[in-house]
Protein backbone atom coordinates (compact mmCIF):
# COMPACT_ATOMS: atom_id res chain seq x y z
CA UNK A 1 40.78 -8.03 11.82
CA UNK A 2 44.58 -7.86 13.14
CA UNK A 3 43.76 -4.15 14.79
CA UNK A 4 43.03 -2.34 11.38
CA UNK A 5 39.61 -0.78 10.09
CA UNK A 6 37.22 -3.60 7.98
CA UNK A 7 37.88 -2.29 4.27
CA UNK A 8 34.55 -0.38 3.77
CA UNK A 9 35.46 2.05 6.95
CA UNK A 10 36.68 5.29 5.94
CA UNK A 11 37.64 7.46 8.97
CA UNK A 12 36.75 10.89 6.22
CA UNK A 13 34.45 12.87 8.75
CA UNK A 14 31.35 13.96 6.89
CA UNK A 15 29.56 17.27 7.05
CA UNK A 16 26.44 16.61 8.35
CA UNK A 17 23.68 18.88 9.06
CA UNK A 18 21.17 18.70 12.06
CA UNK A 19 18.10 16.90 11.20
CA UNK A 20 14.63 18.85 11.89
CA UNK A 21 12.10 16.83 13.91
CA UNK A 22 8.61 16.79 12.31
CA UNK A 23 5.76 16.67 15.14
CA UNK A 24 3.61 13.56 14.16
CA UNK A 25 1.02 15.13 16.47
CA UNK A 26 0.05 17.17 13.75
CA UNK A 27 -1.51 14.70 11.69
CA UNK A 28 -1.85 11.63 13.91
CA UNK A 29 -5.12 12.51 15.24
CA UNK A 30 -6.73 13.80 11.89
CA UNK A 31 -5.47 10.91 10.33
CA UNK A 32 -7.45 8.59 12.83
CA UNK A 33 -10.35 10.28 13.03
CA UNK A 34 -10.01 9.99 8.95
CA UNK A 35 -9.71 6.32 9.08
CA UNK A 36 -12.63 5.81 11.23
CA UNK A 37 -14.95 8.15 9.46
CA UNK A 38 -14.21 6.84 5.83
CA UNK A 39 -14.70 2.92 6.94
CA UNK A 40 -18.35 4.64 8.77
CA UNK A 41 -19.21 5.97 5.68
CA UNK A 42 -18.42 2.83 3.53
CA UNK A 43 -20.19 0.85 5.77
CA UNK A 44 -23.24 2.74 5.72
CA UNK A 45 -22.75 3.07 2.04
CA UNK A 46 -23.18 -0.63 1.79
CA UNK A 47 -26.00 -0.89 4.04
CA UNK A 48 -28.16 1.28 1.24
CA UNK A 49 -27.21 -0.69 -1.49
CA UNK A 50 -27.83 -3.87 -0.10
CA UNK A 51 -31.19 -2.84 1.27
CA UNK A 52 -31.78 -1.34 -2.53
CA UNK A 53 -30.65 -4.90 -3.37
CA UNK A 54 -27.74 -3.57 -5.92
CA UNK A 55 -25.81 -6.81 -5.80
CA UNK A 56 -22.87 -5.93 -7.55
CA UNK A 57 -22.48 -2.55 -6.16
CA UNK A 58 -22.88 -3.56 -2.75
CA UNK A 59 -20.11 -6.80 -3.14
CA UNK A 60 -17.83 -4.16 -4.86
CA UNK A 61 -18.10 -1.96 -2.07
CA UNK A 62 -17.22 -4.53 0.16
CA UNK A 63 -14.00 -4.94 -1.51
CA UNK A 64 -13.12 -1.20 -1.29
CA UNK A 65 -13.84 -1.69 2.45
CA UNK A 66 -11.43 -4.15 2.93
CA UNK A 67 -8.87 -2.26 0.88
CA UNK A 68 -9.28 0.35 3.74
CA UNK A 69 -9.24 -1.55 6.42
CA UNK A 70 -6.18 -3.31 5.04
CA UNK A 71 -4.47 0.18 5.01
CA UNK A 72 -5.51 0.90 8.44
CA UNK A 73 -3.86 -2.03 9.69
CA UNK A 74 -0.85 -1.35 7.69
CA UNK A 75 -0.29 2.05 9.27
CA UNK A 76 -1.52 0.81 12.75
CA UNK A 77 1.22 -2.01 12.57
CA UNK A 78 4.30 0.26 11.54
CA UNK A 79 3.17 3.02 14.01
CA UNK A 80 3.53 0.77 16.48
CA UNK A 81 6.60 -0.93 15.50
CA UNK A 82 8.49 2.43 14.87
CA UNK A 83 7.16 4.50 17.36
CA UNK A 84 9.30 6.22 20.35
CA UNK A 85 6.70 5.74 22.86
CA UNK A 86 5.88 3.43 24.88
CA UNK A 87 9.37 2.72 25.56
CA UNK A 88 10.39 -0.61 24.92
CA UNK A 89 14.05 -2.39 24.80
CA UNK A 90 13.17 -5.03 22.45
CA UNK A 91 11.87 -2.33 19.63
CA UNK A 92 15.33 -1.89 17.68
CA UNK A 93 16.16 1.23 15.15
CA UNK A 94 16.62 -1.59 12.11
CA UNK A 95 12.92 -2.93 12.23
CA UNK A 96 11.81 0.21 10.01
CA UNK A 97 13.67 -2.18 7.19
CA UNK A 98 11.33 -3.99 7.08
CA UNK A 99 8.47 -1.08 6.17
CA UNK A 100 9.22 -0.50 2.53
CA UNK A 101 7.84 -4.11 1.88
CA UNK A 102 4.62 -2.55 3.88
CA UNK A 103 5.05 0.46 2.13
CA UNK A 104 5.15 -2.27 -1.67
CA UNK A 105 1.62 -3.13 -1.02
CA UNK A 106 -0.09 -0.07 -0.11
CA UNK A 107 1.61 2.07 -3.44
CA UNK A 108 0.03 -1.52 -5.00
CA UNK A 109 -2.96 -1.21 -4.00
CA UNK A 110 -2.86 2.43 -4.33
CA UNK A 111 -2.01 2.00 -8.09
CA UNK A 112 -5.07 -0.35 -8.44
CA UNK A 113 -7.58 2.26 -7.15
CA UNK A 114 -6.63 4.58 -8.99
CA UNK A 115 -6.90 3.13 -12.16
CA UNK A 116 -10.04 1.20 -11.17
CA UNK A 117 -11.41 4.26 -10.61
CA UNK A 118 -10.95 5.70 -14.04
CA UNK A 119 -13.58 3.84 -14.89
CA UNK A 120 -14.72 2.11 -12.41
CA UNK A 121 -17.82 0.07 -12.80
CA UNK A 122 -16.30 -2.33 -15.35
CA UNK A 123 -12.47 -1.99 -13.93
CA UNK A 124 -14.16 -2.80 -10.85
CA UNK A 125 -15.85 -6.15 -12.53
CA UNK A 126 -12.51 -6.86 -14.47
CA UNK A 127 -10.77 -6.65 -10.96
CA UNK A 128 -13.19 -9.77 -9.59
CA UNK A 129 -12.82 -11.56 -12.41
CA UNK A 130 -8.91 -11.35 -12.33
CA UNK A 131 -9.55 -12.68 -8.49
CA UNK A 132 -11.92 -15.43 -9.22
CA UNK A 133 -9.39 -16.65 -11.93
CA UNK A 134 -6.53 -16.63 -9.32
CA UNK A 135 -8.50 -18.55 -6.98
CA UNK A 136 -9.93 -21.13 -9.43
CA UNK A 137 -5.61 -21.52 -10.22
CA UNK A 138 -5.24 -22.55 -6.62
CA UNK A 139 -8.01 -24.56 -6.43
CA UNK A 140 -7.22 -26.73 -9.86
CA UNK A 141 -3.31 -26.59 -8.31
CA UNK A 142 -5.01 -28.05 -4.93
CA UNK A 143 -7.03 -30.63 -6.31
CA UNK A 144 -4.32 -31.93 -8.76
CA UNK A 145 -2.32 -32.43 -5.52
CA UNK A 146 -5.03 -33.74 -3.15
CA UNK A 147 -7.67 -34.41 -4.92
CA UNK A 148 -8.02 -38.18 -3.98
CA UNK A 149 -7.17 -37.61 -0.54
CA UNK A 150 -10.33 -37.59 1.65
CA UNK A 151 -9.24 -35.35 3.97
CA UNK A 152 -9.62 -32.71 1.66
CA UNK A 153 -13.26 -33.89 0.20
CA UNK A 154 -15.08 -30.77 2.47
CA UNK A 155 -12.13 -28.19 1.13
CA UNK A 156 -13.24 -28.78 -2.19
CA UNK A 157 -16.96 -28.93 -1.99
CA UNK A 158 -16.53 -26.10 -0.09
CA UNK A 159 -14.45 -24.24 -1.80
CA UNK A 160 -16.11 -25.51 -5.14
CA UNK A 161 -19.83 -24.15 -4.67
CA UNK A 162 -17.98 -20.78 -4.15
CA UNK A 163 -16.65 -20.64 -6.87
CA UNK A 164 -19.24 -21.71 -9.10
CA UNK A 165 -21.80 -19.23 -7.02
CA UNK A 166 -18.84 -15.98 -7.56
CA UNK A 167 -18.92 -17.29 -11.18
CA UNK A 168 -22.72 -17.23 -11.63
CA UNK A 169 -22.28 -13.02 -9.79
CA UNK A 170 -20.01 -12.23 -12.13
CA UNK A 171 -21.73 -13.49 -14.88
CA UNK A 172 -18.64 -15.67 -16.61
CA UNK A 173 -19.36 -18.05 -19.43
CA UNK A 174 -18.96 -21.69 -19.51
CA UNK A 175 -16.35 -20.99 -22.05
CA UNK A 176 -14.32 -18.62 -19.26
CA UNK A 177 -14.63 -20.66 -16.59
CA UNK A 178 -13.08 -23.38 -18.29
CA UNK A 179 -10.55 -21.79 -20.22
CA UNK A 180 -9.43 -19.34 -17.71
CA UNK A 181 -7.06 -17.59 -20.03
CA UNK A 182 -10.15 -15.82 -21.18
CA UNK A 183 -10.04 -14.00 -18.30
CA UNK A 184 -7.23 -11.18 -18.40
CA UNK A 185 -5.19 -10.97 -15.49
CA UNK A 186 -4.95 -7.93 -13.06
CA UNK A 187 -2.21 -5.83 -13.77
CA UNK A 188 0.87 -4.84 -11.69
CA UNK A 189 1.97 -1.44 -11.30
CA UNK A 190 4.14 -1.43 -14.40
CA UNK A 191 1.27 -2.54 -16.04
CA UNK A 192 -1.38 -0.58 -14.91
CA UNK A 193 0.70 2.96 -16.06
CA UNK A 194 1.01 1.49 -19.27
CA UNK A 195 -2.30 1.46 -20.26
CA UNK A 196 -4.60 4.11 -21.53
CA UNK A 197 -5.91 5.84 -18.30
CA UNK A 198 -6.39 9.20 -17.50
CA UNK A 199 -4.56 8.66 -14.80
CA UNK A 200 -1.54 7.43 -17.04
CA UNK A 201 0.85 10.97 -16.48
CA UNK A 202 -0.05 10.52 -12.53
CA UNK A 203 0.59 6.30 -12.65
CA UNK A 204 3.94 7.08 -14.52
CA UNK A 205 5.08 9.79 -11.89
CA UNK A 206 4.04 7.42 -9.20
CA UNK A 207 6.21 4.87 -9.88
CA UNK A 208 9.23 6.69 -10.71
CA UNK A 209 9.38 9.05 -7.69
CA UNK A 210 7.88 6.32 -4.63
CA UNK A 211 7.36 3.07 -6.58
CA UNK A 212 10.62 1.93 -7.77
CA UNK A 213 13.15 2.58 -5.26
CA UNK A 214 10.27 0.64 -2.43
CA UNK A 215 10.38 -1.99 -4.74
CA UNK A 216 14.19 -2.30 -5.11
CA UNK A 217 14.38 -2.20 -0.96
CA UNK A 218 11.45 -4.24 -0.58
CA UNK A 219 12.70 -7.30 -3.13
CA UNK A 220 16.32 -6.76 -1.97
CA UNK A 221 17.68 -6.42 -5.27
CA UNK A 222 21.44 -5.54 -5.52
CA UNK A 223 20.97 -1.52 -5.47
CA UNK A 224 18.28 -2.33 -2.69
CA UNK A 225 20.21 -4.38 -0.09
CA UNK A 226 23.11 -1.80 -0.76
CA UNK A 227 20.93 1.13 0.10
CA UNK A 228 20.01 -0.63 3.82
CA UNK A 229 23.41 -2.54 3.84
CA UNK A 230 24.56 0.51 6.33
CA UNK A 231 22.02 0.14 8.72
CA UNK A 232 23.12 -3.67 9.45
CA UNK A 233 26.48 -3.64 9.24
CA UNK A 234 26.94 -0.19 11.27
CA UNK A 235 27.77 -2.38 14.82
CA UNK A 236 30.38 -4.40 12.77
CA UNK A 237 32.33 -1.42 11.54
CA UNK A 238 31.79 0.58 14.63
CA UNK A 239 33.38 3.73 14.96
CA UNK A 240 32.50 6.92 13.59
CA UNK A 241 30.67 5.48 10.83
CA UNK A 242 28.65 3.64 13.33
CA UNK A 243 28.13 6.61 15.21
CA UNK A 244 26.84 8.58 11.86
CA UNK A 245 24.53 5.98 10.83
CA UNK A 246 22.87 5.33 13.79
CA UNK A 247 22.33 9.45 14.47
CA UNK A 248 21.66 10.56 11.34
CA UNK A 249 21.30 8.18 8.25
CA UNK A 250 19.05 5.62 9.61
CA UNK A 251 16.69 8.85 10.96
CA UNK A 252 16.72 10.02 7.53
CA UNK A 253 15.60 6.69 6.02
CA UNK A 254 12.59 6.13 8.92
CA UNK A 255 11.14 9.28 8.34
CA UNK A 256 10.74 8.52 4.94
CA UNK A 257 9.78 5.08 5.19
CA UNK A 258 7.15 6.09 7.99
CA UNK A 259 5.93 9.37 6.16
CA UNK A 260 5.52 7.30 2.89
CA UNK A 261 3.25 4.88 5.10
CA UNK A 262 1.43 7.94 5.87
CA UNK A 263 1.30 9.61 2.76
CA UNK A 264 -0.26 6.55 0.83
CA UNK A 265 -2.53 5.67 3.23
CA UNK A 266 -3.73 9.31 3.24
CA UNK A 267 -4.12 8.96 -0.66
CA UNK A 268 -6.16 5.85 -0.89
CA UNK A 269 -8.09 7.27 1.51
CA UNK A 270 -8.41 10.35 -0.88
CA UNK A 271 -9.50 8.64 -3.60
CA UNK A 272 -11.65 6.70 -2.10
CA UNK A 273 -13.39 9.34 -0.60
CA UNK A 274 -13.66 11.51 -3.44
CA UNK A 275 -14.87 8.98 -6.28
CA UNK A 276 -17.76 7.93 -3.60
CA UNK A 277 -18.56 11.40 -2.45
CA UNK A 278 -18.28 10.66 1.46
CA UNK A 279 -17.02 14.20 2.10
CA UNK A 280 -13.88 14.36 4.91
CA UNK A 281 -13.40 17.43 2.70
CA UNK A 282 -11.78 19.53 5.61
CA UNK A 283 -9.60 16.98 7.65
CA UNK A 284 -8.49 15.80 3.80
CA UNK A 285 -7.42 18.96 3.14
CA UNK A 286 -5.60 19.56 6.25
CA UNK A 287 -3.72 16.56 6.27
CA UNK A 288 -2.28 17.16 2.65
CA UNK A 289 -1.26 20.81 3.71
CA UNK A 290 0.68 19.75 6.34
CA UNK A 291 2.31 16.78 4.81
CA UNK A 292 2.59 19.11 1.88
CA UNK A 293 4.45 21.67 4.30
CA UNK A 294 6.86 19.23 6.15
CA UNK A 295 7.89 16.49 3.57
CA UNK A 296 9.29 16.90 0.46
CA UNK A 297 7.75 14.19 -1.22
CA UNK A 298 4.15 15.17 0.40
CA UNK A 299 4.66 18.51 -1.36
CA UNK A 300 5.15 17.09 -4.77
CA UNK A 301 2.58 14.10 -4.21
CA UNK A 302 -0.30 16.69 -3.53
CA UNK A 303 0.72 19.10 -6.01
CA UNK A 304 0.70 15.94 -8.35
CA UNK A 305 -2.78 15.04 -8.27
CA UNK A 306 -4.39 15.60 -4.94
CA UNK A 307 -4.97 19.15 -4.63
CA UNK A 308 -6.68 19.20 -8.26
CA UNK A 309 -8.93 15.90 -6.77
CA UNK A 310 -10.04 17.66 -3.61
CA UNK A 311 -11.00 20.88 -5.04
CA UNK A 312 -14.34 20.74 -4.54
CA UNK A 313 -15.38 23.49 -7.29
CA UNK A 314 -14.33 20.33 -9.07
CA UNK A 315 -17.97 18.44 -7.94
């Protein structure tokens, strides 16, 4: 670059303050023993409504399980990419950019609950149906493609008699299953906090304070691949902008990233705890007073709806 600066480098020294360090110790261990007690009690759950033979309860529990168990391994997976120990030279500072897309699914799936839960025994129903419709799509895509191929003749008997069996459990009509724009699609986020939900005000606030800007990082949009632009150009411009980012801004942005993995694991596991009664009342609690103590946006997400859900004069 004939000896001068690259054109973004600016050589103004910033005022920057120290950062405070936030003891994950506090929570980590709560928030396992959370985790394991919640998919205990779920499965157990199931167990009695199977052996009560409440078909559609019992399948619909099942999904809720997985939801949990898909947030588990979501927070399990960026703990350990993140994390400071064990050490190890291939884990580099820039893989947290990859966490808000991480971070997309679980405030999507945490957006789903809590409107399911509204009203949950037909949201629940209108949930399956949405999935059965998306996976009768794929099929009909499939079979257009390879359907005289004989490889595939198992795949689609296969796949076939489960769909016509799901179809039968959810109780569709001929006319549904064959024009499957009868069946109303699951909405998105956006959607979802459109509708009329008690949960609308709460939906609303959820996407403007943690959904949007994830989103923008996690599609790369323009304003998105500018905010983490820093982070991967740092070793290009070197210097003391290199030296700033890599003490200081990209600390900032992981412990928001990792604490919003936290945080919205922490509230699915809320809600699902609360709307099926399982009781983790006191490491619940705990949890959200500490996050509510040490990040900013725990503070405002349990004075936003989770310390009203786990009061328990409220049950």
């Amino acid at each position: 670059m004939n000896g001068k600066n690259p054109p973004w480098s600016t050589d103004i020294p910033l005022k920057i303050k120290p950062l405070k360090r936030f003891d994950y110790k506090l929570v980590e261990p709560k928030l396992d023993g959370l985790l394991f007690n919640i998919d205990r009690d779920l499965q157990r759950k199931t167990t009695e409504f199977a052996s009560g033979q409440h078909c559609h309860a019992t399948r619909q529990l099942i999904a809720i399980t997985s939801a949990v168990r898909f947030a588990k391994n979501s927070y399990n997976a960026v703990r350990y990419l993140v994390a400071d120990t064990p050490e190890d030279h291939t884990r580099r500072p820039t893989y947290v950019l990859v966490v808000p897309a991480i971070n997309r699914q679980l405030l999507d799936l945490l957006f789903t609950l809590v409107y399911m839960f509204d009203d949950y025994g037909k949201r629940a129903l209108d949930y399956e149906k949405a999935g059965w419709r998306e996976n009768k799509e794929e099929y009909d895509k499939l079979y257009s493609r390879f359907g005289n191929d004989p490889e595939w003749d198992e795949f689609f008997t296969n796949r076939g008699k489960l769909l016509t069996g799901m179809a039968v459990f959810l109780g569709l009509t001929p006319q549904e299953q064959k024009h499957l724009k009868l069946i109303p699609r699951w909405g998105t986020p956006t959607q979802l906090m459109r509708q009329k939900t008690p949960s609308k005000l709460f939906l609303e606030w959820l996407y403007l304070w943690f959904y949007q800007d994830t989103s923008r990082n996690a599609h790369l949009s323009s304003s998105g691949l500018y905010m983490i632009s820093p982070f991967v150009l740092a070793e290009i411009v070197g210097g003391y902008e290199q030296k700033i980012v890599d003490s200081h801004i990209i600390e900032i942005f992981r412990f928001t990233q990792i604490s919003r993995v936290a945080l919205t694991v922490l509230a699915i596991l809320t809600e699902v705890s609360t709307h099926f009664r399982l009781g983790n009342y006191e490491s619940i609690t705990y949890l959200w007073q500490i996050f509510a103590e040490h990040a900013e946006e725990g503070k405002d997400l349990y004075a936003q709806r989770y310390k009203t859900l786990i009061d328990p004069s409220r049950t």
